[in-house]
C-alpha atoms as a PDB file:
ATOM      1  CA  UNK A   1     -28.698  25.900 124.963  1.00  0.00           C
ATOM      2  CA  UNK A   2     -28.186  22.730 125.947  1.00  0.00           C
ATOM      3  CA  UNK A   3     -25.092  20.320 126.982  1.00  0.00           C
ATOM      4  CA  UNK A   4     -23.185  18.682 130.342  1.00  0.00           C
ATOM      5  CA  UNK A   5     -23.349  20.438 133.069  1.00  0.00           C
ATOM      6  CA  UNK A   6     -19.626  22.461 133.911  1.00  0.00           C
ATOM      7  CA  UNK A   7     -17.857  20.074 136.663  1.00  0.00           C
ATOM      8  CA  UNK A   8     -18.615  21.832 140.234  1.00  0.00           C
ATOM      9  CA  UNK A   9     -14.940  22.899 141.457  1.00  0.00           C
ATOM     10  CA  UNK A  10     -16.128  22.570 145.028  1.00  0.00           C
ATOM     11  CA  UNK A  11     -17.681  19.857 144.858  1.00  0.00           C
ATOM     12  CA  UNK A  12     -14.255  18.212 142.859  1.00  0.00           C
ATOM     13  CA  UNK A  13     -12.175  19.988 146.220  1.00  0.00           C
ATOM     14  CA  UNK A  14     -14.489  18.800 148.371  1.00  0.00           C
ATOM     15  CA  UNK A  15     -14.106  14.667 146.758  1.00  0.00           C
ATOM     16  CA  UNK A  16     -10.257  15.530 147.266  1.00  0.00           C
ATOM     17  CA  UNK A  17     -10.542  16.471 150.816  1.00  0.00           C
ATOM     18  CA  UNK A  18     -12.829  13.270 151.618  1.00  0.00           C
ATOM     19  CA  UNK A  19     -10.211  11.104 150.356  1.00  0.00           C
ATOM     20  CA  UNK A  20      -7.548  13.120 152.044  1.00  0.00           C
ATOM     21  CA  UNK A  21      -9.390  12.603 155.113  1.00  0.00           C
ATOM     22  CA  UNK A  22      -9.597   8.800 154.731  1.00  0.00           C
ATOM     23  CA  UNK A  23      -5.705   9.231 154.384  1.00  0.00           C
ATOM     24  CA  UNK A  24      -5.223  11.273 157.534  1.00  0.00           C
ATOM     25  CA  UNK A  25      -7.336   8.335 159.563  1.00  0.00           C
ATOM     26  CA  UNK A  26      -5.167   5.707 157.744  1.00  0.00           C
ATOM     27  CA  UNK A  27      -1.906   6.976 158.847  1.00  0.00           C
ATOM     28  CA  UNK A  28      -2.862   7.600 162.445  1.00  0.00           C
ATOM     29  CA  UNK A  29      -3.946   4.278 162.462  1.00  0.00           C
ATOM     30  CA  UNK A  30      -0.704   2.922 161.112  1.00  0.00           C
ATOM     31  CA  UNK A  31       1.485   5.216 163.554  1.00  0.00           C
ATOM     32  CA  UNK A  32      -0.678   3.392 166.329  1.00  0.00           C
ATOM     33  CA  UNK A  33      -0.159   0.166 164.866  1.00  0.00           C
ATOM     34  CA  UNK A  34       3.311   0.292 164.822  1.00  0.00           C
ATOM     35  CA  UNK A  35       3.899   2.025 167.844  1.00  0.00           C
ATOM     36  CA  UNK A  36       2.284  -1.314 169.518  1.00  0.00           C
ATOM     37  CA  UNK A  37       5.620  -3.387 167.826  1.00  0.00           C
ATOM     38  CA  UNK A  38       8.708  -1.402 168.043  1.00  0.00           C
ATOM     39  CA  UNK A  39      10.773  -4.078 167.697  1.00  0.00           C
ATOM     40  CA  UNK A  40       9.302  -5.125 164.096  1.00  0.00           C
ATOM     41  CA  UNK A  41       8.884  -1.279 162.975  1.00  0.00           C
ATOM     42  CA  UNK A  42      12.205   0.796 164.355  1.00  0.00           C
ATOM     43  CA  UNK A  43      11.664   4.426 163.546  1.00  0.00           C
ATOM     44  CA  UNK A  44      14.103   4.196 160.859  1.00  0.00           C
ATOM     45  CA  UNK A  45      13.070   3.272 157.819  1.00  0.00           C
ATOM     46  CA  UNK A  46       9.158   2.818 159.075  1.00  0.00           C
ATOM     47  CA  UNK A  47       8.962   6.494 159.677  1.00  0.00           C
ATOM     48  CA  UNK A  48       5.817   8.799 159.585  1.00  0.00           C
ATOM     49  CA  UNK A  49       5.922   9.301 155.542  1.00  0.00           C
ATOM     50  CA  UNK A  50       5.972   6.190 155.071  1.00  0.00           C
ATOM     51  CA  UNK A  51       2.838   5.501 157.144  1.00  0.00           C
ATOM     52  CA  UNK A  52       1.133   8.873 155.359  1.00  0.00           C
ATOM     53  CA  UNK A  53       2.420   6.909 151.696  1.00  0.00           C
ATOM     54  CA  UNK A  54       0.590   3.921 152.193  1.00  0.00           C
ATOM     55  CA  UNK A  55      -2.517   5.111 153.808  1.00  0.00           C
ATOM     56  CA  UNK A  56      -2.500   7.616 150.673  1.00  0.00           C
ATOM     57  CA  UNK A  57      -2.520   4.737 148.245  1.00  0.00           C
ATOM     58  CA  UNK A  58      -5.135   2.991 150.052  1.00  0.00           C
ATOM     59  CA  UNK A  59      -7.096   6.276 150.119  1.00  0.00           C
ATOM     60  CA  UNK A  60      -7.134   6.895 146.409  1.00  0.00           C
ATOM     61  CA  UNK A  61      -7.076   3.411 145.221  1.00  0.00           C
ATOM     62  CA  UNK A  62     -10.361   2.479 147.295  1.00  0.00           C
ATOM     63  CA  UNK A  63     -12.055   5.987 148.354  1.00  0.00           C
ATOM     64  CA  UNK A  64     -15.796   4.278 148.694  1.00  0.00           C
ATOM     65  CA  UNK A  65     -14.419   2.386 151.867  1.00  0.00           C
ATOM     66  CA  UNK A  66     -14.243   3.673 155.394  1.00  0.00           C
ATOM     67  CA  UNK A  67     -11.110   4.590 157.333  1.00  0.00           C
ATOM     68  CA  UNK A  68     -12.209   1.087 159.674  1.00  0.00           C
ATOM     69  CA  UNK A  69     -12.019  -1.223 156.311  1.00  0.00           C
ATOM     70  CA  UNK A  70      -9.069   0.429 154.870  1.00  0.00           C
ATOM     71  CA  UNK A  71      -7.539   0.286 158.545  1.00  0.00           C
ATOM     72  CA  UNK A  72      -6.669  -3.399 157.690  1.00  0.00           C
ATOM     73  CA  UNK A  73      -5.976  -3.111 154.453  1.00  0.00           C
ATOM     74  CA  UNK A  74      -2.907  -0.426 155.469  1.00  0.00           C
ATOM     75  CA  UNK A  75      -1.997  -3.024 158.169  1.00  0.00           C
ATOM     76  CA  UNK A  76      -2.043  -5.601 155.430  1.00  0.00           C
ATOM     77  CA  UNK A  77       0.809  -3.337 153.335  1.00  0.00           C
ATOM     78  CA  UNK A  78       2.586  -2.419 156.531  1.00  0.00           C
ATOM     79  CA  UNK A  79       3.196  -6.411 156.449  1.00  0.00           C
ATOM     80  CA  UNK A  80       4.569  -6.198 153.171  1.00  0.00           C
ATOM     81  CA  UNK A  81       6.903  -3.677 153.687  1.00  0.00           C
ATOM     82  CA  UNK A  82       8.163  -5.339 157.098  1.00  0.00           C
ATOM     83  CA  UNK A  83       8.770  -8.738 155.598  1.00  0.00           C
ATOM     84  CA  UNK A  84      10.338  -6.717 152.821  1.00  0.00           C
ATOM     85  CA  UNK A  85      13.030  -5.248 155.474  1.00  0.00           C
ATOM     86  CA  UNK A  86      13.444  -8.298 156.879  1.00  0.00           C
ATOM     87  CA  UNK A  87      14.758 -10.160 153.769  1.00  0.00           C
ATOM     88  CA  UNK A  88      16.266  -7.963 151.961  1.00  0.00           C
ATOM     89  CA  UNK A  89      17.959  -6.246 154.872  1.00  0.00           C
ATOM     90  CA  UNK A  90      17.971  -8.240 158.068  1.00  0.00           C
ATOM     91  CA  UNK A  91      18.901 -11.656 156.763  1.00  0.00           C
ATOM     92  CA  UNK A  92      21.920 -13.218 156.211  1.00  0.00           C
ATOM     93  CA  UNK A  93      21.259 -16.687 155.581  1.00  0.00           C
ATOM     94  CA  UNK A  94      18.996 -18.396 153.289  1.00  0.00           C
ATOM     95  CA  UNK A  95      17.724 -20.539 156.992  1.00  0.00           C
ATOM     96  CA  UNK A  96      16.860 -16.822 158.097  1.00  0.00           C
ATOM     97  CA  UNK A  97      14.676 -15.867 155.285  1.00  0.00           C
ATOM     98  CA  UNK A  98      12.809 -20.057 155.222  1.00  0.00           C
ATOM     99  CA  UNK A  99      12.218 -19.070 159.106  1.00  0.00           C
ATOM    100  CA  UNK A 100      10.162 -15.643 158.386  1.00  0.00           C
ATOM    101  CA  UNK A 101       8.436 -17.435 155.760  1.00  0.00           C
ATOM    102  CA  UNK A 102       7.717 -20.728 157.780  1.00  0.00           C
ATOM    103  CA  UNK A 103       6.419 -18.166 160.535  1.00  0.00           C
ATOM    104  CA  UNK A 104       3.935 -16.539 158.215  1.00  0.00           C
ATOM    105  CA  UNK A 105       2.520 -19.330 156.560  1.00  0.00           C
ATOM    106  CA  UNK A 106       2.296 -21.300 160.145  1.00  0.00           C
ATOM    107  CA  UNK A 107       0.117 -17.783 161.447  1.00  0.00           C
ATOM    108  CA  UNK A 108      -1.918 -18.013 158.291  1.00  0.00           C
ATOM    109  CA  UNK A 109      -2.850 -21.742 159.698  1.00  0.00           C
ATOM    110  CA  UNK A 110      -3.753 -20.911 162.401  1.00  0.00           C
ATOM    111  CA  UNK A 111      -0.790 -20.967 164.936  1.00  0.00           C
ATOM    112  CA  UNK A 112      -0.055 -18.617 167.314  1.00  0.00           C
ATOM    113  CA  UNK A 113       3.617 -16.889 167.437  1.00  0.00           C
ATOM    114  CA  UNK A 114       6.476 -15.344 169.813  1.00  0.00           C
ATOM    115  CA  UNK A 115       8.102 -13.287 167.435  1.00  0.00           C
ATOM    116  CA  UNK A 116       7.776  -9.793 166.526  1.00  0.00           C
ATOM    117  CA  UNK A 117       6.531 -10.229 162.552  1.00  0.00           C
ATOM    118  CA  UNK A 118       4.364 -13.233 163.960  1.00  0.00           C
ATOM    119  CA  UNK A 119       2.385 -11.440 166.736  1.00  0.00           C
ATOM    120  CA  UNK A 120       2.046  -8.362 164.039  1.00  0.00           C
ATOM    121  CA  UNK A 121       0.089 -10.925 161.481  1.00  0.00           C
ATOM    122  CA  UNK A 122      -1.523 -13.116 164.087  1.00  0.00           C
ATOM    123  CA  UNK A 123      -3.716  -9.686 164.602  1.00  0.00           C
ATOM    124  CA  UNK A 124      -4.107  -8.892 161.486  1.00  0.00           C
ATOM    125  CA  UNK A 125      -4.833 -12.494 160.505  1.00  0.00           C
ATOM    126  CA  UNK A 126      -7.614 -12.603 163.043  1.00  0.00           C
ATOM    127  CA  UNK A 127      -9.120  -9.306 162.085  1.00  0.00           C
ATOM    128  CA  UNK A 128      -9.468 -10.710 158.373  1.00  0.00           C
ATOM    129  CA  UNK A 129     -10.771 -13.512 159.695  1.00  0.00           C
ATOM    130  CA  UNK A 130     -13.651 -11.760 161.401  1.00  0.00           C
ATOM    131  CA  UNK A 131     -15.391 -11.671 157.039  1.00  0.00           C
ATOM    132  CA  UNK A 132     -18.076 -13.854 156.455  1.00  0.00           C
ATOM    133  CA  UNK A 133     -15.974 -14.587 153.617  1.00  0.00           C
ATOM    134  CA  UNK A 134     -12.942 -15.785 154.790  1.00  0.00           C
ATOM    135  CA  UNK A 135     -13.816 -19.642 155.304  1.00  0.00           C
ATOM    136  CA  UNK A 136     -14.571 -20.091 151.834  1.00  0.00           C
ATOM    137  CA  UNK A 137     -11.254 -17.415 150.511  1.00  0.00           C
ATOM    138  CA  UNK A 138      -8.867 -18.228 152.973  1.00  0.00           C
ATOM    139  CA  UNK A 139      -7.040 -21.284 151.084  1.00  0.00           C
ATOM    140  CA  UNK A 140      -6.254 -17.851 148.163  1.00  0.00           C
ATOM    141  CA  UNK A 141      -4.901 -15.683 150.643  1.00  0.00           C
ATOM    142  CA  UNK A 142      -2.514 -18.512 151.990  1.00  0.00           C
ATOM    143  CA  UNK A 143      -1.532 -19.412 148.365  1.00  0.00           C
ATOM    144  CA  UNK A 144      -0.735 -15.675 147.563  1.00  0.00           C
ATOM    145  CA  UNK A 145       0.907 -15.412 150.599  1.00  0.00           C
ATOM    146  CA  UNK A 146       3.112 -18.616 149.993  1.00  0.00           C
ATOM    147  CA  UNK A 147       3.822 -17.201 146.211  1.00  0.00           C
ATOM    148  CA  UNK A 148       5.019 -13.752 147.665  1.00  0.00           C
ATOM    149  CA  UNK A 149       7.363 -15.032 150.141  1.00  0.00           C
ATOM    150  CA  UNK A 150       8.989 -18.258 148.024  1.00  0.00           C
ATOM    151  CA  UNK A 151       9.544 -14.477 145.280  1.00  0.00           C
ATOM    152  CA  UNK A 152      11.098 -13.151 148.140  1.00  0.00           C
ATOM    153  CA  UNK A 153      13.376 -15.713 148.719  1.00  0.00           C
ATOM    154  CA  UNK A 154      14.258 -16.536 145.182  1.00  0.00           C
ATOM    155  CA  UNK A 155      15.263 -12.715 145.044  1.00  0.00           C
ATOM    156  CA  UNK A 156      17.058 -13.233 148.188  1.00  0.00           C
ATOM    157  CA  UNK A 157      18.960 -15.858 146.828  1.00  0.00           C
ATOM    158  CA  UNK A 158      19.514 -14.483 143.464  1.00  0.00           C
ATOM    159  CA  UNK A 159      21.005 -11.463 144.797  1.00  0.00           C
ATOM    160  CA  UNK A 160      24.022 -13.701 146.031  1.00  0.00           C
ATOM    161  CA  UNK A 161      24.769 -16.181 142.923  1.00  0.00           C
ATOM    162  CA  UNK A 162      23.664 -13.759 139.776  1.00  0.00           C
ATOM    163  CA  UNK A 163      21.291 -12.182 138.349  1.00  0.00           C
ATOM    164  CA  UNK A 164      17.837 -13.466 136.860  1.00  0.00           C
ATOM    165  CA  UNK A 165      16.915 -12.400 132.865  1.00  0.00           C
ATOM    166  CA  UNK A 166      14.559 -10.255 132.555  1.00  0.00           C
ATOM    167  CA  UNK A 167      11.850 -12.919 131.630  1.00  0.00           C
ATOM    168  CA  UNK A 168      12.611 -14.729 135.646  1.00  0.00           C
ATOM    169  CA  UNK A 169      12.227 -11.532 137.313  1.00  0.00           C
ATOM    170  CA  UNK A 170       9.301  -9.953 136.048  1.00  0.00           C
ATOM    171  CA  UNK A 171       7.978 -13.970 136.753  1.00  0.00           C
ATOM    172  CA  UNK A 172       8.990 -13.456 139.994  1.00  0.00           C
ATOM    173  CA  UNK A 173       6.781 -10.157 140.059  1.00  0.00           C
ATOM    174  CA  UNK A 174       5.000 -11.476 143.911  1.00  0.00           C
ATOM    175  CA  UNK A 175       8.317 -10.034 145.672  1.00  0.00           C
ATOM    176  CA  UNK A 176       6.021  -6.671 145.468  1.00  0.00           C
ATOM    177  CA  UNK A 177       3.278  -8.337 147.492  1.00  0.00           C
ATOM    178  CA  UNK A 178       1.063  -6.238 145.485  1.00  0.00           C
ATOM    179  CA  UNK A 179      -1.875  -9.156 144.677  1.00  0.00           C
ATOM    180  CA  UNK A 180      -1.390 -11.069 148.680  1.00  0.00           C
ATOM    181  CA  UNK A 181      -2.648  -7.546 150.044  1.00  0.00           C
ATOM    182  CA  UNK A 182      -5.154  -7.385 147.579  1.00  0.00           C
ATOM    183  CA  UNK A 183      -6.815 -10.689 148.536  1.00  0.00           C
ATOM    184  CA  UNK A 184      -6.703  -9.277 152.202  1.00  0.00           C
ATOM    185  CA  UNK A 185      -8.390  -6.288 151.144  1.00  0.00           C
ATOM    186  CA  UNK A 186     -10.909  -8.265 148.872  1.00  0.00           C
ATOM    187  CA  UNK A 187     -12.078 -10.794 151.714  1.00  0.00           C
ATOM    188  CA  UNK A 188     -12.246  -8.147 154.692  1.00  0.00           C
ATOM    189  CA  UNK A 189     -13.727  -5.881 152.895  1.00  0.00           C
ATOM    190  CA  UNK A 190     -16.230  -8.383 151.523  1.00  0.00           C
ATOM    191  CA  UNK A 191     -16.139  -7.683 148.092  1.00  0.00           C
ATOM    192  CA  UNK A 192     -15.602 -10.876 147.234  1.00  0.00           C
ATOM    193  CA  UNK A 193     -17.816 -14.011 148.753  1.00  0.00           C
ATOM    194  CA  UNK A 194     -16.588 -17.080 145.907  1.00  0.00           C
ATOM    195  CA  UNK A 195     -13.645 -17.853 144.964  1.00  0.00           C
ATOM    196  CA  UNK A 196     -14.493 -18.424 141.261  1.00  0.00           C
ATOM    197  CA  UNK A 197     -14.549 -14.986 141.068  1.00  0.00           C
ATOM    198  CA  UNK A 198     -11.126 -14.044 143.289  1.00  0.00           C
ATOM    199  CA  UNK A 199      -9.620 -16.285 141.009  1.00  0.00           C
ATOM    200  CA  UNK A 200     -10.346 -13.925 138.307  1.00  0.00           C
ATOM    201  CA  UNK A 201      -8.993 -10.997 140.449  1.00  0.00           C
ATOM    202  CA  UNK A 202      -6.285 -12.560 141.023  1.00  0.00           C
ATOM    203  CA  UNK A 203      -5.183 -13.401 137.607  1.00  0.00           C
ATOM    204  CA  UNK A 204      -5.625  -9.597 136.415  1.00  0.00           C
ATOM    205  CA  UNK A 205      -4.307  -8.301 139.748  1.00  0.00           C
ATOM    206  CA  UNK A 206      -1.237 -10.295 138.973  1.00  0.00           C
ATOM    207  CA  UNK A 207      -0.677  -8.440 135.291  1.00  0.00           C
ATOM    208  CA  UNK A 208      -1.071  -5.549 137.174  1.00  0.00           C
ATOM    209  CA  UNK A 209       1.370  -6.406 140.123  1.00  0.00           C
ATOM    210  CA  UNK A 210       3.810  -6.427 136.995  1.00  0.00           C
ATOM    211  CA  UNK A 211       3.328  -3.157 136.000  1.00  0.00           C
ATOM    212  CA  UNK A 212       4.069  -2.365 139.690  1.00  0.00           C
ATOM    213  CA  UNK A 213       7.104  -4.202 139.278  1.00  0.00           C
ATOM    214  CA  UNK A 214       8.251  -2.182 136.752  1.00  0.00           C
ATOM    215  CA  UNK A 215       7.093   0.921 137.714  1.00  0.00           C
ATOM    216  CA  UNK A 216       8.744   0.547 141.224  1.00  0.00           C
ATOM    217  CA  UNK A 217      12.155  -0.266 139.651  1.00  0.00           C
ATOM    218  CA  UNK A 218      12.037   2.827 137.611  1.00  0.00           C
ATOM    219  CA  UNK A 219      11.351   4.620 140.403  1.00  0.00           C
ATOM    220  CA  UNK A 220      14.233   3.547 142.814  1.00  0.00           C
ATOM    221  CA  UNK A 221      16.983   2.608 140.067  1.00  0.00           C
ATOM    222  CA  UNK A 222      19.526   5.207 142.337  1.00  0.00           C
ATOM    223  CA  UNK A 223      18.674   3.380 145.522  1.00  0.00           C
ATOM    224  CA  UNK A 224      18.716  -0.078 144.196  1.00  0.00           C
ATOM    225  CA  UNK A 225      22.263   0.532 142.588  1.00  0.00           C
ATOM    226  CA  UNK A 226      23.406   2.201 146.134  1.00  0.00           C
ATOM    227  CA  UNK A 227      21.823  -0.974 148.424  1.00  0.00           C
ATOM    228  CA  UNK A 228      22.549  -3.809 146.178  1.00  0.00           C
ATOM    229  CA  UNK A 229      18.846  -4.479 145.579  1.00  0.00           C
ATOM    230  CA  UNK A 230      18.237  -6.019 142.252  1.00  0.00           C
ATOM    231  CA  UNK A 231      16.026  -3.949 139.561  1.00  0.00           C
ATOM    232  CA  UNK A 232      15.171  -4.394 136.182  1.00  0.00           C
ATOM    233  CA  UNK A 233      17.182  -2.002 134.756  1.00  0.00           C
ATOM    234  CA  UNK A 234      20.124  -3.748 135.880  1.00  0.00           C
ATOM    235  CA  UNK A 235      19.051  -6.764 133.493  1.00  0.00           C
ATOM    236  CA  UNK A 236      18.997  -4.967 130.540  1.00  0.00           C
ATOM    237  CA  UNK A 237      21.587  -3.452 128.443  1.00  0.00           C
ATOM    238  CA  UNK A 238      19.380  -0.584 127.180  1.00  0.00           C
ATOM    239  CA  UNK A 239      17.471   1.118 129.920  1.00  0.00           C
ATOM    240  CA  UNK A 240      14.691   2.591 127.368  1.00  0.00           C
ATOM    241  CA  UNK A 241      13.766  -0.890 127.371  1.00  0.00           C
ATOM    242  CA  UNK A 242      12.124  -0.843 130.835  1.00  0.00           C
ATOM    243  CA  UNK A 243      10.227   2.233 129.618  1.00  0.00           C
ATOM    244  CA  UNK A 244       8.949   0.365 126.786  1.00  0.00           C
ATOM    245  CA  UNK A 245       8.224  -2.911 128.785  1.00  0.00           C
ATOM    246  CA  UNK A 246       6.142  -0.886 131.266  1.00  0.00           C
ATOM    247  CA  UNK A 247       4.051   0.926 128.945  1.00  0.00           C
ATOM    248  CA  UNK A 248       3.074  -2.720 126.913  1.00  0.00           C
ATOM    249  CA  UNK A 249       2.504  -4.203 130.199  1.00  0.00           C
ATOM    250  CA  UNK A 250       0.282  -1.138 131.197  1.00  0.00           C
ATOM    251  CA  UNK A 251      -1.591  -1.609 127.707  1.00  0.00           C
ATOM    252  CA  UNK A 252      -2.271  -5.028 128.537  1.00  0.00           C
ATOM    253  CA  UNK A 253      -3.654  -4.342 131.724  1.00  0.00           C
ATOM    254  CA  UNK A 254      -6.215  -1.894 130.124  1.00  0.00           C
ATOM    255  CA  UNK A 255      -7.626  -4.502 128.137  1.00  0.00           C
ATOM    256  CA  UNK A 256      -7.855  -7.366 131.094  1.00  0.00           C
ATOM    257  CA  UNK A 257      -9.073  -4.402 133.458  1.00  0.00           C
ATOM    258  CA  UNK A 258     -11.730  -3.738 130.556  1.00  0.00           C
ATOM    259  CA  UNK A 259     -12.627  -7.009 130.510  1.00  0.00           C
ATOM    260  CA  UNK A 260     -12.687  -7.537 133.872  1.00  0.00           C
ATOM    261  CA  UNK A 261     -15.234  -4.080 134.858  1.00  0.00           C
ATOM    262  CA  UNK A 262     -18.030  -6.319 133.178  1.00  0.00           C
ATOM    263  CA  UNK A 263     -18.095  -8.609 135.804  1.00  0.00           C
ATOM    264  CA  UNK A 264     -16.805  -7.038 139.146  1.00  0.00           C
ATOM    265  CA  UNK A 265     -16.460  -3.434 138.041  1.00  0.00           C
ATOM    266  CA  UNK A 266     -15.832  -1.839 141.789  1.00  0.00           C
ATOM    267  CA  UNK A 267     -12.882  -4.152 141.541  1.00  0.00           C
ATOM    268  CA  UNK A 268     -11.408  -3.449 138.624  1.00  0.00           C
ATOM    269  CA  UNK A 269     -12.111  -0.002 139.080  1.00  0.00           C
ATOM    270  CA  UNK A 270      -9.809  -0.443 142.479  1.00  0.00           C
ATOM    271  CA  UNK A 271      -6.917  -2.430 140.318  1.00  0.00           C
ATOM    272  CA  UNK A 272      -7.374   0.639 137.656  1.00  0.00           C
ATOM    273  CA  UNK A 273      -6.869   3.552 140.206  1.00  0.00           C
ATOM    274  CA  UNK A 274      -3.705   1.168 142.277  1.00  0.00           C
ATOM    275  CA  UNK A 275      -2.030   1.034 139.268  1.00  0.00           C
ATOM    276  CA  UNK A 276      -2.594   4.871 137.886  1.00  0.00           C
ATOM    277  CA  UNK A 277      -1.667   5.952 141.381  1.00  0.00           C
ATOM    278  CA  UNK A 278       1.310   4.094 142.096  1.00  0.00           C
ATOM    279  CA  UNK A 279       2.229   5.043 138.925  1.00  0.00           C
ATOM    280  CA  UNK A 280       2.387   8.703 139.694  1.00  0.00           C
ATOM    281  CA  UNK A 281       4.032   8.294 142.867  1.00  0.00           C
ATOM    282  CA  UNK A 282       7.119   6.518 141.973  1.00  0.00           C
ATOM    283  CA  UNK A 283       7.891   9.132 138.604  1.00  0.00           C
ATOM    284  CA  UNK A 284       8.460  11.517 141.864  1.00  0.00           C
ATOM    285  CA  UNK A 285       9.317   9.670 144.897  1.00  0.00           C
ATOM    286  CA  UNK A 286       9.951   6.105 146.756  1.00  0.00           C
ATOM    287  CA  UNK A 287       7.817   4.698 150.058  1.00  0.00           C
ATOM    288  CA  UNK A 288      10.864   3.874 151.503  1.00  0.00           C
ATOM    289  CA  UNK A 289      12.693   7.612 151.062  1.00  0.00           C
ATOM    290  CA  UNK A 290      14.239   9.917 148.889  1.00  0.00           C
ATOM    291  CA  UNK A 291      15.625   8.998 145.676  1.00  0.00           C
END
């Protein structure tokens, strides 16, 4: 009698505890990382689950990497969730939140800087930098980069003169900073060399960064409504409407990650698994804390 083979379970375990692994070298990295800027990474909120959370994603969302390429990629999230403090939490004018992003884009051409988020990216700049790639990619991470923070600051700014309809804030989806660390990831890793084709990642990594968007705000509704924060299900009168606005957004990605497998299908395969795991990690908890 034949058929498929039964799947090996320690073989499966032993997949699970690779990954893990990659996970485990992730977060130490991160701990050492922002041990090396205490004034940009206090030990409250940027705590040691949160460095295990996002060297987790990274781990299951990329698992054919090694812990040195995902190493940057982590550092490239940690940025994301320290600009994310910094707006959201640290500033109090609208000339406050211009200055972080002035600071950014000026590192990402080329300058040096004196302040703590600035010497953070200047490194991590300069390590991306080191891909044969980035010459030809950088002008996409820079245009990512400017999209995410100009989100951030219409956020910022809507969060003190009204709210945004739905339709503006899930346009606005770049706050996340989802698709800016995926270029990072993309042209350090090297697993993209033209920009043709990061176009095209970036297009579907943006339908996916709104699933995120979603997905996150169903995930840390309680918080949100405790900190002021806006979410989605604050702009809607029905919250079931959220629900049903992720789950067509996550059908649409299907079909553009489908698409997309033909022609880079590591990458899509790496869109496919951020999405599934993120996903399952904000139906039980937040990055940032308890719920």
């Amino acid at each position: 009698m034949t058929g498929v083979p039964a799947p090996d379970p320690i073989a499966a375990a032993a997949e699970q505890g690779r990954v893990c692994a990659l996970a485990a070298h992730g977060q130490r990295a991160l701990r050492k990382a922002a041990a090396a800027h205490p004034e940009l990474f206090p030990g409250e909120p940027f705590d040691a689950t949160l460095f295990s959370s996002i060297a987790s994603a990274m781990a299951f969302s990329a698992p054919w990497h090694t812990a040195a390429e995902l190493a940057v990629t982590n550092r490239a999230v940690l940025w994301g969730f320290a600009v994310d403090w910094l707006v959201d939490h640290q500033a109090t004018s609208r000339a406050e939140v211009d200055r972080i992003a002035g600071t950014c884009l000026d590192v990402l051409d080329g300058a040096g800087a004196d302040d703590p988020l600035g010497r953070f990216l200047v490194e991590l700049r300069d390590d991306v930098a080191a891909a044969p790639g980035y010459h030809a990619l950088r002008g996409q991470w820079r245009a990512t980069m400017a999209r995410t923070l100009d989100a951030m600051a219409r956020e910022w700014t809507w969060r003190g003169t009204g709210r945004p309809t739905l339709a503006e804030y899930l346009a606005n989806a770049d706050n996340l900073a989802a698709t800016v660390v995926n270029v990072a990831h993309w042209i350090h890793t090297g697993s993209v060399r033209d920009a043709a084709t990061l176009d095209r990642l970036i297009e579907v990594g943006d339908e996916v960064q709104r699933a995120l968007r979603l997905v996150n705000d169903l995930g840390t509704h309680r918080r949100d409504v405790e900190s002021g924060d806006l979410n989605a299900l604050l702009l809607v009168d029905d919250p079931a409407e959220i629900e049903r606005r992720f789950a067509e957004q996550v059908d649409l990605c299907r079909v553009r990650l489908a698409d997309l497998a033909g022609e880079v299908p590591r990458e899509a395969d790496f869109l496919s698994r951020q999405l599934g795991y993120t996903t399952g990690f904000y139906r039980h908890t937040d990055f940032w804390g308890v719920r």
